[in-house]
Protein backbone atom coordinates (compact mmCIF):
# COMPACT_ATOMS: atom_id res chain seq x y z
CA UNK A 1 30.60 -81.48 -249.13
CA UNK A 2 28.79 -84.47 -247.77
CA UNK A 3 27.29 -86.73 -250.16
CA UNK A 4 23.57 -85.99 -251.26
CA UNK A 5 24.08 -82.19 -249.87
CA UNK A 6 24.11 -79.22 -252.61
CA UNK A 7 25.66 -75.81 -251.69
CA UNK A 8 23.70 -73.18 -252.39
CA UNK A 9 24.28 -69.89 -253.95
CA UNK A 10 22.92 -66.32 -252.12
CA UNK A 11 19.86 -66.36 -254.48
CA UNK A 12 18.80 -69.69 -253.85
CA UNK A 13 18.98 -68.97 -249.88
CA UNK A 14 17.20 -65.81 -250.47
CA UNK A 15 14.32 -67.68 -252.47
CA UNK A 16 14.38 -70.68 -249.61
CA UNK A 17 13.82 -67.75 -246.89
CA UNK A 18 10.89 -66.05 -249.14
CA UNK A 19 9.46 -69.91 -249.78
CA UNK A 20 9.13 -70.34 -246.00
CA UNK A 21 7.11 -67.28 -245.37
CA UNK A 22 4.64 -68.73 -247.19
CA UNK A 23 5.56 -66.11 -250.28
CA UNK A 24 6.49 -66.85 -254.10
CA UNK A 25 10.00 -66.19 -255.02
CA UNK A 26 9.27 -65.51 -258.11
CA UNK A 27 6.87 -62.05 -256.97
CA UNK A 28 8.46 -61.19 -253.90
CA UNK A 29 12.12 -60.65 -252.66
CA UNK A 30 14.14 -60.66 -249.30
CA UNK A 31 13.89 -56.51 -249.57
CA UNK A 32 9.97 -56.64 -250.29
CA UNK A 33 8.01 -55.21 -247.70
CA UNK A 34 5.88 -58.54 -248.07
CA UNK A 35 8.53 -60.50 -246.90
CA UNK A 36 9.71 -58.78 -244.14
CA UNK A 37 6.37 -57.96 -242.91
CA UNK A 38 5.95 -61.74 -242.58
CA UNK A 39 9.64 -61.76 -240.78
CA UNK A 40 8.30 -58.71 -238.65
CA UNK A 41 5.61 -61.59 -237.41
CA UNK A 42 7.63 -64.45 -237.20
CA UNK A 43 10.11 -62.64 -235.00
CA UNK A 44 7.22 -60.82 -232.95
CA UNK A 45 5.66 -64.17 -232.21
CA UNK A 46 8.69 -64.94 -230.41
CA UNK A 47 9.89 -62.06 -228.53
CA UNK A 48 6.85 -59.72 -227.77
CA UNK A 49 6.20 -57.88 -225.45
CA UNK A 50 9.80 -55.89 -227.18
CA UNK A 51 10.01 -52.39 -227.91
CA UNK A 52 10.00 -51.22 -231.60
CA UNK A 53 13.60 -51.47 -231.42
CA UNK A 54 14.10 -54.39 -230.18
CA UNK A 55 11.94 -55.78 -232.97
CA UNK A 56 13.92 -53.72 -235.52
CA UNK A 57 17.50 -55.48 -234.26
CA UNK A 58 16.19 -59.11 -234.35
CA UNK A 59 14.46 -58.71 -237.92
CA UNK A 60 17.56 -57.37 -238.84
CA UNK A 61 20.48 -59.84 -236.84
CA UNK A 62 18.33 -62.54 -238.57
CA UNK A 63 18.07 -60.80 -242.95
CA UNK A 64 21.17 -58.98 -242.99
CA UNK A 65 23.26 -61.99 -244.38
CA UNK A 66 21.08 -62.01 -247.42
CA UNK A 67 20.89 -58.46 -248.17
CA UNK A 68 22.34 -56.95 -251.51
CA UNK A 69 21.30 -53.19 -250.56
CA UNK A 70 22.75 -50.80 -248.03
CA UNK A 71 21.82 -51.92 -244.35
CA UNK A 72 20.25 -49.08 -243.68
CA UNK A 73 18.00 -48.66 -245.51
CA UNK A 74 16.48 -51.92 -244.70
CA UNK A 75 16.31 -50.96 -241.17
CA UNK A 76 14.30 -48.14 -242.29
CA UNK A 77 12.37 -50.05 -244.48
CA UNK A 78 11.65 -52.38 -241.50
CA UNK A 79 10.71 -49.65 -239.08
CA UNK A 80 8.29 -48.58 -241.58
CA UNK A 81 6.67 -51.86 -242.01
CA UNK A 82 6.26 -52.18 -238.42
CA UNK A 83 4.61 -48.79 -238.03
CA UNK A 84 2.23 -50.58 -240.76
CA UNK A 85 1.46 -53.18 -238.70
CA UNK A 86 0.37 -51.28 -235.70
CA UNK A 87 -1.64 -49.12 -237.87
CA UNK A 88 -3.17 -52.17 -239.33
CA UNK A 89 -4.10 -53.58 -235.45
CA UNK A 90 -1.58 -56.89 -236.00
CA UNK A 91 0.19 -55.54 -233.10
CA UNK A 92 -0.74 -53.46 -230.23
CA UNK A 93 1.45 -50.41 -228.72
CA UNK A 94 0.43 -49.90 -225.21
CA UNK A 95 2.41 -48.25 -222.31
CA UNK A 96 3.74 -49.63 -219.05
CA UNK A 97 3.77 -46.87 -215.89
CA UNK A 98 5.21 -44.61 -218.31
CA UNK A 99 4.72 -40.81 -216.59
CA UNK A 100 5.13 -37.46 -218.62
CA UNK A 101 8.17 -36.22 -218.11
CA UNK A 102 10.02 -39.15 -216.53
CA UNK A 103 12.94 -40.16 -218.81
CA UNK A 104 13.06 -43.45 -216.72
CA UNK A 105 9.28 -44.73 -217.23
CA UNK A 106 9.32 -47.55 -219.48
CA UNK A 107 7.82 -46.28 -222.44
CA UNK A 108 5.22 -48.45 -224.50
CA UNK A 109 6.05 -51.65 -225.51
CA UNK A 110 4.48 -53.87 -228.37
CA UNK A 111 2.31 -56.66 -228.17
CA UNK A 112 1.00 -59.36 -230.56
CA UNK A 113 -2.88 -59.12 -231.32
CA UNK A 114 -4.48 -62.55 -231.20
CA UNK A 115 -5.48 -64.00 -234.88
CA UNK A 116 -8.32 -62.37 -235.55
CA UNK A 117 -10.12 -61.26 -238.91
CA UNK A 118 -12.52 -58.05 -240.63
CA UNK A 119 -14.74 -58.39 -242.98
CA UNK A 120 -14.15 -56.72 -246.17
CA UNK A 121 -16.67 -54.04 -247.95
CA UNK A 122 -16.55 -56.61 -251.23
CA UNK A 123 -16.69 -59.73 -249.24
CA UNK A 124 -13.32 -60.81 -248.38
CA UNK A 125 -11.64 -60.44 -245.38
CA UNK A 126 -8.33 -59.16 -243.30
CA UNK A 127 -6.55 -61.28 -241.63
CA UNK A 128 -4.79 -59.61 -238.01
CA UNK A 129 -3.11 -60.84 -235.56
CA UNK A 130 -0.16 -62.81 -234.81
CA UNK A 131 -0.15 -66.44 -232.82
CA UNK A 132 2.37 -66.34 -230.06
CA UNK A 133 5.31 -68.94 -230.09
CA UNK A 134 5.34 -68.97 -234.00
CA UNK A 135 2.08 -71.10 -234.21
CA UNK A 136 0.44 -71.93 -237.40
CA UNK A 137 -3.04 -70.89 -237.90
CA UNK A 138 -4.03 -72.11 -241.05
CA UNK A 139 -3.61 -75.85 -242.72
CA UNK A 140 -1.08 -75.07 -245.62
CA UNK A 141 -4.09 -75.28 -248.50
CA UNK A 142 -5.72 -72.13 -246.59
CA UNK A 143 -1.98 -70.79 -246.55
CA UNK A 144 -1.92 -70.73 -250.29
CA UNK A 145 -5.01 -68.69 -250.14
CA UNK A 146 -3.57 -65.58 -248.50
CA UNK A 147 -2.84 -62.85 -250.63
CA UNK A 148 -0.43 -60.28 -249.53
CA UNK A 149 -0.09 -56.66 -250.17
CA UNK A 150 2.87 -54.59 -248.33
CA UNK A 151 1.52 -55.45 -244.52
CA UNK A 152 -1.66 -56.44 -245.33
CA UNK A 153 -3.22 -60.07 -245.88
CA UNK A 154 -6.04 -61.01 -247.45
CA UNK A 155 -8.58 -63.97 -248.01
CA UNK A 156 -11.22 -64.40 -250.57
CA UNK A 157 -14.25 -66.66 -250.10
CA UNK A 158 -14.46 -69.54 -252.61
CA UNK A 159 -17.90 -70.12 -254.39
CA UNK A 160 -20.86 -70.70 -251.87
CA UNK A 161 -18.26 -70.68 -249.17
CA UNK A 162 -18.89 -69.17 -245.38
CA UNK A 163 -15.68 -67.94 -245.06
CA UNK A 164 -16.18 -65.98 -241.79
CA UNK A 165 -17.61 -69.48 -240.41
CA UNK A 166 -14.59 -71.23 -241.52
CA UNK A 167 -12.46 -68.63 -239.87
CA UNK A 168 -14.47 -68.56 -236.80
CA UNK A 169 -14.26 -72.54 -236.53
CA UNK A 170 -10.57 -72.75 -236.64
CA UNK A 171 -10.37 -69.73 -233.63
CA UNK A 172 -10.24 -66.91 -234.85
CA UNK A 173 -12.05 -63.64 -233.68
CA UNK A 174 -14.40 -61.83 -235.78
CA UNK A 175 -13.51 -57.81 -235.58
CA UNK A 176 -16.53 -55.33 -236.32
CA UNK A 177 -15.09 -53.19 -239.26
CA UNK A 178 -16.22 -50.18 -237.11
CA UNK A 179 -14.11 -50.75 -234.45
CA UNK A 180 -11.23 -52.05 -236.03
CA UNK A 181 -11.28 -49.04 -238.15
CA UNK A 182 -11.35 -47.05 -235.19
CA UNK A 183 -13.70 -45.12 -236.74
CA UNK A 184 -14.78 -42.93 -233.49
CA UNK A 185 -11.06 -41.26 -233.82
CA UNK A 186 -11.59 -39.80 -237.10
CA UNK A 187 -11.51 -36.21 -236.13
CA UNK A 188 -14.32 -33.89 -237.04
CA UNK A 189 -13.02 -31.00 -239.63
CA UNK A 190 -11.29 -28.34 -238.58
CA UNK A 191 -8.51 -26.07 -239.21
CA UNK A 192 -5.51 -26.88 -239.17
CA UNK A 193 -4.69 -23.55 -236.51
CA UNK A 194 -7.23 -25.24 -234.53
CA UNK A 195 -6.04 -28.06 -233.73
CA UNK A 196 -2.73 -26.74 -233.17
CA UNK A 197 -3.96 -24.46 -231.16
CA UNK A 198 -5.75 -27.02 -229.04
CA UNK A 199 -3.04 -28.80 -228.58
CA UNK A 200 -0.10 -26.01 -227.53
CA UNK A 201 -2.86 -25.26 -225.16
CA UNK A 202 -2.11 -27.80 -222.86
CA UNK A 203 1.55 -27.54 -222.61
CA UNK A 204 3.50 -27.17 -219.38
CA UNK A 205 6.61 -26.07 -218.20
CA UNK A 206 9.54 -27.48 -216.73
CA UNK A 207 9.53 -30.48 -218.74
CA UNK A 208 13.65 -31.31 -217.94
CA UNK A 209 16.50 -31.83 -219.99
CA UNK A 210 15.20 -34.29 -222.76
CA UNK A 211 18.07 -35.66 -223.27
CA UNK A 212 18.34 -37.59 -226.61
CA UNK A 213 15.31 -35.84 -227.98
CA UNK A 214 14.54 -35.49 -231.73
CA UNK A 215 12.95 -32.89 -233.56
CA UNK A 216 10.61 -32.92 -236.71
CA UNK A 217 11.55 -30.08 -238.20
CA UNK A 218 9.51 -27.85 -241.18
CA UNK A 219 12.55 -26.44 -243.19
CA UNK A 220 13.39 -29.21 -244.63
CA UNK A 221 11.79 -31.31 -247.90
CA UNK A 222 8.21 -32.17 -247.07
CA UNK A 223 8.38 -35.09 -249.51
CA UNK A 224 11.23 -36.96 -247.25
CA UNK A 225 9.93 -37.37 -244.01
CA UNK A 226 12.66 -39.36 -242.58
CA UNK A 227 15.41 -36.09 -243.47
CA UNK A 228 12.95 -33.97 -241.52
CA UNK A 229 14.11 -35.24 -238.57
CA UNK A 230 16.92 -33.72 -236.35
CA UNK A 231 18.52 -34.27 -233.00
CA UNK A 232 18.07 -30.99 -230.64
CA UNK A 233 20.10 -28.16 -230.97
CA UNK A 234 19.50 -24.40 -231.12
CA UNK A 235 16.26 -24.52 -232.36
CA UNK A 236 13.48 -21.81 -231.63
CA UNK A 237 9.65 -22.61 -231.72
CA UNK A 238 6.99 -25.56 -231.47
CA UNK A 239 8.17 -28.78 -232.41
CA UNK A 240 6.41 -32.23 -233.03
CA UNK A 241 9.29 -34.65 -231.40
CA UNK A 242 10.11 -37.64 -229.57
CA UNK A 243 12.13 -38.60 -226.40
CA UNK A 244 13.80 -41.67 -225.82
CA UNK A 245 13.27 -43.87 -223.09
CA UNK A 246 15.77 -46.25 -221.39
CA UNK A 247 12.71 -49.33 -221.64
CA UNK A 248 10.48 -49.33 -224.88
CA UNK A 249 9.53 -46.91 -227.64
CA UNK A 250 10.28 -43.61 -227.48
CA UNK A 251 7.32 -41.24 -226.48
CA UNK A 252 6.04 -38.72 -229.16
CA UNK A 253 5.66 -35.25 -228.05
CA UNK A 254 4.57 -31.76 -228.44
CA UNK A 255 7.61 -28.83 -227.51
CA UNK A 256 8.06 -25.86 -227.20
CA UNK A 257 12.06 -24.91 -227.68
CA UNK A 258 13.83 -21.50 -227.05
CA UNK A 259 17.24 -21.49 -228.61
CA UNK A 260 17.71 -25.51 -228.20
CA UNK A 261 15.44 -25.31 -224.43
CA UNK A 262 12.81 -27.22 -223.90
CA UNK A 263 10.26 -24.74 -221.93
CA UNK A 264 7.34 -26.81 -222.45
CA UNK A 265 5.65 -29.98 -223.20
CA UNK A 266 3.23 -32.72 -223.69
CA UNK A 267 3.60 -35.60 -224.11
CA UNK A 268 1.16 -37.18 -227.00
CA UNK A 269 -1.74 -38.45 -226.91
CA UNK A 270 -2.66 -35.68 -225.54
CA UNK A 271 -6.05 -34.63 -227.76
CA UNK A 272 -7.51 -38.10 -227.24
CA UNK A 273 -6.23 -40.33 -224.25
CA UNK A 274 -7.64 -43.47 -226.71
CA UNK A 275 -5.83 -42.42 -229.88
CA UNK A 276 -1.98 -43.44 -230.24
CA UNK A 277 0.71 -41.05 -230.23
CA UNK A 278 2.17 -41.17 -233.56
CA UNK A 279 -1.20 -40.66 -234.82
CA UNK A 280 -1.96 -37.34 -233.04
CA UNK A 281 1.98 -36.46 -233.48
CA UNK A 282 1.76 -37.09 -237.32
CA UNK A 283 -2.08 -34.89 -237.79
CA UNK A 284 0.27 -32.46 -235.79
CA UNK A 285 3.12 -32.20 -238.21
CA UNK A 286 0.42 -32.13 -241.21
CA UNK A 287 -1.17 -29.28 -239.41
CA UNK A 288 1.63 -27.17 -238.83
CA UNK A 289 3.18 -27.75 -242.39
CA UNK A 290 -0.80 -26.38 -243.99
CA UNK A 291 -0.53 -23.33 -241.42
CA UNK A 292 3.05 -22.36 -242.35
CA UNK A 293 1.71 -22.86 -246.21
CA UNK A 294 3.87 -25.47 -247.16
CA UNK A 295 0.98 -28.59 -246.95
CA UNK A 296 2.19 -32.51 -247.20
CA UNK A 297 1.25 -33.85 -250.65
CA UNK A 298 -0.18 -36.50 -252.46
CA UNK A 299 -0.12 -37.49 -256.05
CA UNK A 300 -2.14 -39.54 -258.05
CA UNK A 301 -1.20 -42.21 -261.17
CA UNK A 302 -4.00 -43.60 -263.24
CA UNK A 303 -2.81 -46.79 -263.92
CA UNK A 304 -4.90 -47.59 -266.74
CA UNK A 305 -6.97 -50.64 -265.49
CA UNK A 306 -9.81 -48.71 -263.64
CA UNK A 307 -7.54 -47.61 -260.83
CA UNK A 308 -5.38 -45.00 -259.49
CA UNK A 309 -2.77 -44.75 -257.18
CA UNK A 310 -2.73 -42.08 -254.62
CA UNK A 311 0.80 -42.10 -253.23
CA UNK A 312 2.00 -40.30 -249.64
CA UNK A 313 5.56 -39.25 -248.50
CA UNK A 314 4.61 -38.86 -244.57
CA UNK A 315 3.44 -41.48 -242.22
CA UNK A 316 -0.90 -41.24 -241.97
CA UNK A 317 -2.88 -42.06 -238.65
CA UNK A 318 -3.91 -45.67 -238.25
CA UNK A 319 -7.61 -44.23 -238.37
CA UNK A 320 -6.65 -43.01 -242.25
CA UNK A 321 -4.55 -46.41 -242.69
CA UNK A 322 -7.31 -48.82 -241.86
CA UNK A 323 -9.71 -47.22 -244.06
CA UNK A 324 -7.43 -47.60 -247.02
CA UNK A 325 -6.22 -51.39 -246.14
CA UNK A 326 -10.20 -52.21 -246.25
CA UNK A 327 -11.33 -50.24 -249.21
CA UNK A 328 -8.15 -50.40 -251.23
CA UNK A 329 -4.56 -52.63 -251.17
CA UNK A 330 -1.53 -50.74 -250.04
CA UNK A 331 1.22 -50.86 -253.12
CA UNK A 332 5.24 -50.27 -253.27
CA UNK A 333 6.78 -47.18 -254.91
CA UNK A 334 10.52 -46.48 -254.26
CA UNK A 335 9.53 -42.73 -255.11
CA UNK A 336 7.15 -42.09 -251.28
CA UNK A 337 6.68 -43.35 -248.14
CA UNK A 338 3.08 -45.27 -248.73
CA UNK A 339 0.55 -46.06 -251.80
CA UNK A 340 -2.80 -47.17 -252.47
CA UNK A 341 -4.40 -48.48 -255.40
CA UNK A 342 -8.18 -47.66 -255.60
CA UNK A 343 -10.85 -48.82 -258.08
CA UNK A 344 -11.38 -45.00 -259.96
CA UNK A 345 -15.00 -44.78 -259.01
CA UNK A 346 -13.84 -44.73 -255.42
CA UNK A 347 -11.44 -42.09 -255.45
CA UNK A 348 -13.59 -38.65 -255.40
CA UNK A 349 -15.19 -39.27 -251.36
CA UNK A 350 -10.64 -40.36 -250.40
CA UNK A 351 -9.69 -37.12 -251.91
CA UNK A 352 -11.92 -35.18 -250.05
CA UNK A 353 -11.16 -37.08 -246.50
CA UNK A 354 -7.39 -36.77 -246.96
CA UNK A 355 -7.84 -32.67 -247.67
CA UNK A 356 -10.62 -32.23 -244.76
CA UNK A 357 -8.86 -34.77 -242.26
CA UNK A 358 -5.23 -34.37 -243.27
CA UNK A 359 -4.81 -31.20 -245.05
CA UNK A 360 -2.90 -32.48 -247.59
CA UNK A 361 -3.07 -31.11 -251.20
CA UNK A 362 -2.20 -32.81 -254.49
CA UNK A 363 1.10 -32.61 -255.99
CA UNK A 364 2.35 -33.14 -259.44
């Protein structure tokens, strides 16, 4: 040991690595989806345009020395986190002469957004986007001003302070919540039948072999998503699933299987050419699992400070994300997939959106 140098120990590097994302060690932890949402950036400033992952394997190569927990499930963890992201608009999923039904196409491939920023309902703001080659945006005193909940950041104005000016000043883009919300997807009410039936409308036949492809199945535990899925085998019936591609993310489809046969299929989007497919693939699943009579749940915790919780064991469209990262702050629970803490008067109008949009129903 060279004089002057001190060896650390595995928590001390793990507090180091949480100190340089610009997080306190003392809240947040190398397995907090605060800290590697800001490793999901660092790393996607880098090496983006990637597929998801590609992403997933450099996060990874670059935490797994300081993990205490199973590997695994931090590569989980980190594929959820990025999901959150491209719900949230930091980066963009967006296809490259990708065909239906070509195994070959390269699939869609992630970029970064530039830095960028929405305006709150109660006067703060989101900040979205990631700078390219690792850039700093922000002086380190407006650093210390970010507060960070799961994948989201946020800013609040000081006293008498133009915050959107100062934003604006130092380059970054002002968003209009409406569009960032993507508030023209939000689909009009329906049910659920309906929009299946739109959508195994459209099939076609003689989609190939699908080799590789996954199915999300509906006999299995609606409360853990990621057990619902399985790879093909002699499954009968209509299936929400995805195909890999040799180049980028896999592509989320529609199928419809005869004893482990693809006969037909779409390839998602398919409702809306401008939504994504995860979102249309995920209203899909909730869909099929309220027709069959087995609906996705939510539950709800007062936590005893004016707010509830409303926790989720599925994935929700970006649509239904963004509304929640503006009008409440996403929260962890080791016991489902995603939560969000609302102030109480708000929750009555969010009920009634997740059980007309989503179908879901509460759940003790």
């Amino acid at each position: 040991m060279g004089l002057g140098m001190k060896q650390l120990d595995l928590k001390e590097v793990k507090a180091k690595c949480v100190s340089s994302q610009n997080l306190d060690a003392d809240i947040f932890e190398v397995e907090s989806a605060e800290y590697v949402a800001s490793a999901i950036r660092r790393v996607a400033s880098s090496i983006c345009p990637c597929s998801i992952s590609e992403l997933i394997r450099a996060v990874c190569n670059s935490t797994v020395p300081l993990l205490t927990g199973p590997v695994d499930s931090f590569e989980q963890l980190t594929r959820q986190v990025i999901e959150s992201l491209i719900g949230n608009g930091d980066l963009i999923e967006e296809g490259e002469a990708a065909t239906s039904f070509d195994a070959r196409g390269r699939g869609r491939v992630l970029y970064l957004r530039p830095p960028s920023f929405v305006r709150r309902i109660n006067g703060s703001v989101l900040l979205i986007g990631i700078p390219s080659g690792n850039a700093s945006i922000f002086q380190p005193e407006m650093d210390e001003r970010i507060y960070h909940y799961s994948h989201v950041r946020r800013m609040d104005p000081k006293v008498g302070e133009d915050l959107p000016g100062v934003l604006r000043s130092i380059g970054l883009s002002e968003l209009s919540v409406e569009s960032w919300e993507r508030r023209i997807l939000v689909p009009e009410t329906e049910r659920p039948a309906n929009y299946i039936n739109t959508l195994r409308s459209l099939l076609r036949s003689n989609p190939g072999a699908l080799d590789g492809l996954e199915v999300l199945t509906s006999d299995s535990n609606i409360r853990y998503y990621t057990h619902r899925w399985a790879p093909l085998a002699r499954q009968s019936g209509y299936f929400v699933a995805r195909r890999p591609q040799l180049f980028g993310n896999n592509l989320w489809c529609y199928v419809e299987i005869q004893n482990g046969t693809p006969m037909r299929m779409i390839d998602l989007p398919a409702h809306n050419k401008h939504s994504l497919g995860r979102d249309e693939a995920w209203r899909l699943q909730m869909a099929i699992d309220a027709d069959r009579g087995h609906p996705q749940e939510f539950t709800i915790v007062r936590l005893g400070d004016g707010r509830v919780r409303v926790k989720f064991f599925s994935p929700i469209p970006s649509w239904a994300q963004r509304r929640w990262d503006n009008l409440g702050e996403p929260a962890t629970d080791e016991d489902c997939l995603i939560s969000y803490n609302f102030v109480a008067a708000d929750l009555a109008p969010e009920i009634q959106f997740i059980t007309d949009k989503l179908w879901l129903v509460e759940g003790s």
